[in-house]
Protein backbone atom coordinates (compact mmCIF):
# COMPACT_ATOMS: atom_id res chain seq x y z
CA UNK A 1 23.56 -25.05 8.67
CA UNK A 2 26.21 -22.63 9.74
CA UNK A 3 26.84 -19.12 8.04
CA UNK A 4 28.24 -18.69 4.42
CA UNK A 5 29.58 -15.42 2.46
CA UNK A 6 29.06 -14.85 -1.15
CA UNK A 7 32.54 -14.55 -1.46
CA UNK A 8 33.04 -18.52 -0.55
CA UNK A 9 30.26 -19.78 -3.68
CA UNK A 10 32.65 -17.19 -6.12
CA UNK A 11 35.68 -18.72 -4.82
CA UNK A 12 33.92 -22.59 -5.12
CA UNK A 13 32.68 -21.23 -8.73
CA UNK A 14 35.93 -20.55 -9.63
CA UNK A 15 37.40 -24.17 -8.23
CA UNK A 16 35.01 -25.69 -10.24
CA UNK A 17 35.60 -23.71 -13.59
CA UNK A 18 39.37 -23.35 -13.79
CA UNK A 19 39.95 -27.09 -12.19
CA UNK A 20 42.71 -26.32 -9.47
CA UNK A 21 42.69 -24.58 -6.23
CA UNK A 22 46.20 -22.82 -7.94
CA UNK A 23 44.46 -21.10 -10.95
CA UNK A 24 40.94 -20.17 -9.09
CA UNK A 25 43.53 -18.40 -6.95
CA UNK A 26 45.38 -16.56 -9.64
CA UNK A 27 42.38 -15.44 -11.31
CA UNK A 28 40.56 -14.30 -8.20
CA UNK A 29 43.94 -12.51 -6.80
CA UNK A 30 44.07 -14.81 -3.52
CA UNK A 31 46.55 -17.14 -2.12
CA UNK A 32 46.45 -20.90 -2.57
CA UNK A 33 46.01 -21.04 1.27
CA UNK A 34 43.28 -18.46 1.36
CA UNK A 35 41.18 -20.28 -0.90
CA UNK A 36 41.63 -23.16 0.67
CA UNK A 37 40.43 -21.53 3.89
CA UNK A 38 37.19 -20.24 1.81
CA UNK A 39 36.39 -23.28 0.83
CA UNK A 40 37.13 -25.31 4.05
CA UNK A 41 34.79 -22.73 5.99
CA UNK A 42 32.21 -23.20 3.28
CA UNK A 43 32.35 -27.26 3.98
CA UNK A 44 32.01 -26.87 7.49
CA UNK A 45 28.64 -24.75 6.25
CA UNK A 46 26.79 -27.23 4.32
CA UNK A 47 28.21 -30.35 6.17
CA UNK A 48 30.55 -31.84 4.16
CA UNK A 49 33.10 -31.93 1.16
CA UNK A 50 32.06 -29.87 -1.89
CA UNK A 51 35.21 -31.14 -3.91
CA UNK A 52 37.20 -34.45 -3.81
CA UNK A 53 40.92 -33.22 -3.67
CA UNK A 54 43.43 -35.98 -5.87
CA UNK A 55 46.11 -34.03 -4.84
CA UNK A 56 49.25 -33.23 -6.92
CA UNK A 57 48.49 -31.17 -9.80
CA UNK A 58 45.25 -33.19 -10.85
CA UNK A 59 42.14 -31.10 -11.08
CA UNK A 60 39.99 -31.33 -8.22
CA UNK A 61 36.44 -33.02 -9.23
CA UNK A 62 33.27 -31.54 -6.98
CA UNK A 63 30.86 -33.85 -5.09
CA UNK A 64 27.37 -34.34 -5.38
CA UNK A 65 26.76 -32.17 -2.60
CA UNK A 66 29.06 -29.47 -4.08
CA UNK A 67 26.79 -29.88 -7.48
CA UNK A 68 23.66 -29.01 -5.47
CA UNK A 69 25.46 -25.97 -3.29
CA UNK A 70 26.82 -25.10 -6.92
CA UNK A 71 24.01 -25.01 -8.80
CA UNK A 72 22.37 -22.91 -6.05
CA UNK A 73 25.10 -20.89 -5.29
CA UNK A 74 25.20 -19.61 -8.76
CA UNK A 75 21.76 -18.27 -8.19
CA UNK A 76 22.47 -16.44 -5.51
CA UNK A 77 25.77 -14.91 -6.89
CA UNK A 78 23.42 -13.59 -10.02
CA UNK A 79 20.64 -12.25 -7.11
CA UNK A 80 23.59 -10.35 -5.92
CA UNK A 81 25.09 -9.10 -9.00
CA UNK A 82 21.35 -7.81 -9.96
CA UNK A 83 21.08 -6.47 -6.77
CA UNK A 84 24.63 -4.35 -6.99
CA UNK A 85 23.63 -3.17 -10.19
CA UNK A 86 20.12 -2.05 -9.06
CA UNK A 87 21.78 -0.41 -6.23
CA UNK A 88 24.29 1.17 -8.42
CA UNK A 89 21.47 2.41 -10.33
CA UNK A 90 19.73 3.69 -7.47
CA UNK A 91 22.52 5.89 -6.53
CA UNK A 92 23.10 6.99 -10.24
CA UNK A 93 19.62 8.17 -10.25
CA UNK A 94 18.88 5.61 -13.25
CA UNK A 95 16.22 3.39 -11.69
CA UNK A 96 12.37 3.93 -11.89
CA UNK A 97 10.35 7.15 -10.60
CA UNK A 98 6.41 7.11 -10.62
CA UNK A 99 4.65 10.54 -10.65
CA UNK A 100 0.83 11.09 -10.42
CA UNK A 101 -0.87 13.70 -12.10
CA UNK A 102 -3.05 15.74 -13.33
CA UNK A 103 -4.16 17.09 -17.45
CA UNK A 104 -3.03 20.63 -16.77
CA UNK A 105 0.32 19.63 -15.15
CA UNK A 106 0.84 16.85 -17.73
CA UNK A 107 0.11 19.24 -20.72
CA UNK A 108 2.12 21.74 -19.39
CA UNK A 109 4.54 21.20 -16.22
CA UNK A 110 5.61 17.59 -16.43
CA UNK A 111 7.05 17.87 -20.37
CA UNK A 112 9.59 20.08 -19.16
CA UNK A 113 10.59 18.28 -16.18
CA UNK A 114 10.84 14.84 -17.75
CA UNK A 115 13.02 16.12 -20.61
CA UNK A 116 15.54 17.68 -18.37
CA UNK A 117 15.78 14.12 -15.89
CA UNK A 118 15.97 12.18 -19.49
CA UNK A 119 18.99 14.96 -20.54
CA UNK A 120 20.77 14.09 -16.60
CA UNK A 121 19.19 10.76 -16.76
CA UNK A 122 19.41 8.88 -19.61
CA UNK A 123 18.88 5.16 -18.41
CA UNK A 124 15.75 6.29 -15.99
CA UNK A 125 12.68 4.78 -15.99
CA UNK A 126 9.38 7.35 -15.40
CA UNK A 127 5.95 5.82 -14.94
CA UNK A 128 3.64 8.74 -15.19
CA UNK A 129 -0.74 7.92 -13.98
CA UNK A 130 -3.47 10.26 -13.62
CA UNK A 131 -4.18 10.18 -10.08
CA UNK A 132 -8.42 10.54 -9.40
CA UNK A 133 -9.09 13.74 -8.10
CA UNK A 134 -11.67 13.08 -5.82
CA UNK A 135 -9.61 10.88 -3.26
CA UNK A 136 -5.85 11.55 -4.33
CA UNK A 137 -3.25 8.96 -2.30
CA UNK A 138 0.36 8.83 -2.53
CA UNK A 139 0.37 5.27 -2.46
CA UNK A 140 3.31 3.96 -4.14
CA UNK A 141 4.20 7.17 -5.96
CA UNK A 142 7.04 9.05 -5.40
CA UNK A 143 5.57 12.39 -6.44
CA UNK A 144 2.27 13.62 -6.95
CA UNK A 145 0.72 16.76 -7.99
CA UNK A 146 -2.32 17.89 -6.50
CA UNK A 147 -4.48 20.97 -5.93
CA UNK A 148 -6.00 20.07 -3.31
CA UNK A 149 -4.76 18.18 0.31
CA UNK A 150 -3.77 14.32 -0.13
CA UNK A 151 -4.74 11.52 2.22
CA UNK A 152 -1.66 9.79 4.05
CA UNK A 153 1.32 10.21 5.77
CA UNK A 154 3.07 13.11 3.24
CA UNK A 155 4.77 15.68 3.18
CA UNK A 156 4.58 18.68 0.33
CA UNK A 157 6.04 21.71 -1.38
CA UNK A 158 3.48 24.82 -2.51
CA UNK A 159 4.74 25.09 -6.46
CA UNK A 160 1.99 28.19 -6.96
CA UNK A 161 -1.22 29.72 -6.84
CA UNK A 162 -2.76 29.24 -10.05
CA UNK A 163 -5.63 31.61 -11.24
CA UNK A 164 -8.79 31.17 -13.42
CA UNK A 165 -9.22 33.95 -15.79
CA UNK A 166 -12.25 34.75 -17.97
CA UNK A 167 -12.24 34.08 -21.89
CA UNK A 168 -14.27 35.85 -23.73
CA UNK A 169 -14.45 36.89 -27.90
CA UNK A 170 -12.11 39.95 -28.91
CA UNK A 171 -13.96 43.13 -28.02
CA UNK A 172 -16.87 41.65 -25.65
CA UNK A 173 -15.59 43.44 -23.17
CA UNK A 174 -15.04 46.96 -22.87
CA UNK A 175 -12.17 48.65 -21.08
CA UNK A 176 -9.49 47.30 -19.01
CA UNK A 177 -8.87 45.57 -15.69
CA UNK A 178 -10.43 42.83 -13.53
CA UNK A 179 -14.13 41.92 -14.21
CA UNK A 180 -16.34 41.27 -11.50
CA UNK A 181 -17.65 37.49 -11.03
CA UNK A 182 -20.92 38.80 -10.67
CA UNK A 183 -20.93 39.75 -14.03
CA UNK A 184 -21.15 36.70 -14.81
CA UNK A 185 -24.70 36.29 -13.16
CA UNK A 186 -26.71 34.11 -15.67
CA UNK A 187 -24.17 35.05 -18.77
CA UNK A 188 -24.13 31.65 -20.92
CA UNK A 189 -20.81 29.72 -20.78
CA UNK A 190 -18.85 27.05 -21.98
CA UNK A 191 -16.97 25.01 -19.37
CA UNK A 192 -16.38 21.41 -18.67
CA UNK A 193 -18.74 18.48 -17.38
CA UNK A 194 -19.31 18.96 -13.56
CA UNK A 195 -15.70 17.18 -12.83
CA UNK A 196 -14.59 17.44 -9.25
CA UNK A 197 -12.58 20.68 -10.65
CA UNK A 198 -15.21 22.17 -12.49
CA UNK A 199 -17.64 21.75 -9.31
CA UNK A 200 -15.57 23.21 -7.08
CA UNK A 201 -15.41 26.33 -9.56
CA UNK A 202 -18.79 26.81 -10.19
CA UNK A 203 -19.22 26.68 -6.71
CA UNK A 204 -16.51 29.42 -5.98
CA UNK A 205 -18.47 31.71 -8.56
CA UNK A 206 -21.80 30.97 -6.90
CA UNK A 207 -20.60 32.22 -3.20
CA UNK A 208 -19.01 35.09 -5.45
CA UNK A 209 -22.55 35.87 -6.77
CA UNK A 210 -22.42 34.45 -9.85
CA UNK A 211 -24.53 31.45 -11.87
CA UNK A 212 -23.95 31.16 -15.51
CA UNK A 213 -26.05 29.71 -17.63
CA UNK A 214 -23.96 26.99 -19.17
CA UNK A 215 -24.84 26.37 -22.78
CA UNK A 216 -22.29 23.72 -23.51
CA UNK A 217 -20.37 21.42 -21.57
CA UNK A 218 -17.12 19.54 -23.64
CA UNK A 219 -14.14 17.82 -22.82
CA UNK A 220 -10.69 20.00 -23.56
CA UNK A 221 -9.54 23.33 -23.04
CA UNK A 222 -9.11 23.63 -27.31
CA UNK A 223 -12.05 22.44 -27.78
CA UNK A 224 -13.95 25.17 -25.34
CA UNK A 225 -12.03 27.90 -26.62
CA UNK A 226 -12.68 27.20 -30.20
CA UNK A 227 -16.38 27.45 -29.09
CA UNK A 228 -15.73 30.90 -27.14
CA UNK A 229 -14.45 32.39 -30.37
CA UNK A 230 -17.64 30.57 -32.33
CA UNK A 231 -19.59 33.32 -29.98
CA UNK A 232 -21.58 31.07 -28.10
CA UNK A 233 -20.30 31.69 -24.60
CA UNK A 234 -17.69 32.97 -22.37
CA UNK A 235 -15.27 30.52 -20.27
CA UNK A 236 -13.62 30.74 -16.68
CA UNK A 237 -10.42 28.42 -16.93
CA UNK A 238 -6.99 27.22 -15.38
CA UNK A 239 -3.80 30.00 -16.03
CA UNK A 240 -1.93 26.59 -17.19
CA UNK A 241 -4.88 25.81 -19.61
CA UNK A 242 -4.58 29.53 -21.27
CA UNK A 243 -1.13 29.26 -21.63
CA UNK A 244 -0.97 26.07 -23.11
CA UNK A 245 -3.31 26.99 -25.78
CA UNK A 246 -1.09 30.31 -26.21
CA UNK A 247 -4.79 32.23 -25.30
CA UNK A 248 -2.85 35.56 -25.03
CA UNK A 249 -1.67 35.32 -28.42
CA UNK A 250 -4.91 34.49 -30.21
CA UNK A 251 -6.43 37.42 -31.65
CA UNK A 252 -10.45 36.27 -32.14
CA UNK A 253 -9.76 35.95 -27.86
CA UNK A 254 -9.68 38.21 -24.82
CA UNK A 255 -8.10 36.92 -21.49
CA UNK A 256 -9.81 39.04 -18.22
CA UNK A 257 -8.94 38.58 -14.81
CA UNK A 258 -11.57 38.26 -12.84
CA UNK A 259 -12.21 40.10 -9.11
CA UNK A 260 -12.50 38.59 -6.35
CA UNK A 261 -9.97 35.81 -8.70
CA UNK A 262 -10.97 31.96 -8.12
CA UNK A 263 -7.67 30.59 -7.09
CA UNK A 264 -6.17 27.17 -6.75
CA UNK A 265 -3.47 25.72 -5.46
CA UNK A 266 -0.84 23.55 -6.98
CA UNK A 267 0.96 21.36 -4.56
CA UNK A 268 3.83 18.63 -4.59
CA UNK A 269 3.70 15.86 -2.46
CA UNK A 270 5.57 12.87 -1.49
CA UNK A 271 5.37 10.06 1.13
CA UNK A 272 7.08 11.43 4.48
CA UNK A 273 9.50 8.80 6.19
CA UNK A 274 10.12 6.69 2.96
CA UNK A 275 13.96 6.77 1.70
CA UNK A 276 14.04 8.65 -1.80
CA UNK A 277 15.88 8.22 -4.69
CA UNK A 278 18.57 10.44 -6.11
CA UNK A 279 15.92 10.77 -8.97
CA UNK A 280 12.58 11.75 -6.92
CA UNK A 281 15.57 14.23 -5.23
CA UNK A 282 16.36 15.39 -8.55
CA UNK A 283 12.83 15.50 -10.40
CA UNK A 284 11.28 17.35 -7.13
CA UNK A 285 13.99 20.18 -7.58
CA UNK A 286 12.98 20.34 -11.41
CA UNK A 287 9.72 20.44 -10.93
CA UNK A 288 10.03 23.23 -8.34
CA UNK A 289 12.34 25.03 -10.68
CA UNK A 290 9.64 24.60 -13.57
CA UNK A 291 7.11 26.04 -11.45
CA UNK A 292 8.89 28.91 -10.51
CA UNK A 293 9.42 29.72 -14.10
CA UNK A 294 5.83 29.70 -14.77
CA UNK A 295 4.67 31.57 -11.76
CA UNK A 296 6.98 34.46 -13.04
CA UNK A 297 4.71 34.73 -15.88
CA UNK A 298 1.48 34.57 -14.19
């Protein structure tokens, strides 16, 4: 079967709805003649007469082979209309972005960023999934925030360099400046179950000299800090973590930085050699911007 345009089933459609090849013209804005010629190329396509012509001013009456090119032409002129819109959408930045995360980005980082896309974006779709630390992949993400390098073809953008700082009860600690991680040496703590984050700290403090004696293990950064003012422990944690909980502000706490500072960093990836959206564009910028902002206060 030879080559049809979308543009011949429309015209057919519009035979076969208004009755004459006259008024499918007027409606569509063609000639007579050029629908004619639409609709004789599209017969020379399938193989054979999709209307039976009476001539005159009669209405035209469509074959049985223009009911089946019909009836499947009309699917395929929906396919495309879905497809313009989706394309349309594409380019508006209104289709769907997935992001992978993390708790202290989502807590902290991702809020902001997703209101102001929603506020530029109104019609977007955002999928948002915690992404296993242990073997992060972009996958079929568009962004991903990591701490740590990501398997796969990607490339990245360093957002900061986020401390941990030591929490302690007001007044535990006397005078100012950074405290030494070997201080630390066999002081009890509270901290989380040995996650992939929390092994990679304790390791940090052990080539720093330093092994706690860890009294508790919880889930949650509110939940560890409400123990650290109980008295039963100090805690090492994320900058982002502290902030969140607005640790600065809390008078029963004290936030020390420690010397030599465990240190991660917080990283932005995306897959390399894919086309993006206008809205991964846009939410990559935001989340940059966002990130900025908070490294200010660091």
């Amino acid at each position: 079967m030879a080559d049809f345009e979308l543009r011949h089933l429309r015209t057919m459609a519009a035979i076969a709805e208004e009755g004459t090849f006259g008024q499918a013209a007027a409606r569509l804005g063609y000639t007579q003649s050029s629908v004619s010629q639409q609709i004789a190329a599209l017969e020379k396509a399938v193989g054979g007469p999709v209307f039976d012509r009476p001539g005159g001013p009669r209405p035209v009456r469509i074959t049985r082979l223009g009911e089946v090119v019909l009836a499947h032409g009309r699917e395929l002129l929906a396919k495309a209309a879905t497809l313009t819109d989706a394309v349309g959408r594409f380019r508006a930045g209104h289709g769907r972005i997935d992001i992978g995360t993390f708790q202290s980005v989502s807590n902290l980082i991702l809020p902001a960023v997703i209101r102001r896309l929603l506020d530029e974006h109104p019609g977007c779709d955002i999928r948002l999934s915690d992404v296993p630390p242990e073997d992060p992949r972009i996958g079929e993400l568009d962004l991903l925030f990591h701490d740590g390098p990501v398997g796969g073809d990607v490339e990245h953008v360093k957002l900061f360099d986020e401390p941990y700082l030591l929490v302690t009860r007001a007044g535990a600690v006397h005078g100012g400046g950074q405290v030494p991680v070997k201080r630390l040496d066999e002081v009890p703590m509270v901290a989380w179950p040995p996650t992939h984050h929390q092994r990679w700290l304790e390791r940090t403090l052990a080539r720093a000299g330093a092994q706690p004696r860890f009294v508790f293990r919880t889930t949650g950064h509110e939940t560890i800090l409400s123990m650290v003012r109980a008295g039963i422990g100090w805690a090492v944690l994320p900058w982002l973590a502290l902030h969140g909980q607005d640790a600065w502000a809390d008078d029963q706490l004290a936030v020390h930085p420690l010397k030599p500072s465990p240190t991660r960093e917080l990283t932005l990836y995306w897959p390399a050699g894919r086309t993006e959206s206008p809205l991964a564009v846009r939410a990559r910028e935001i989340a940059v911007d966002v990130a900025r902002d908070l490294a200010e206060r660091m």
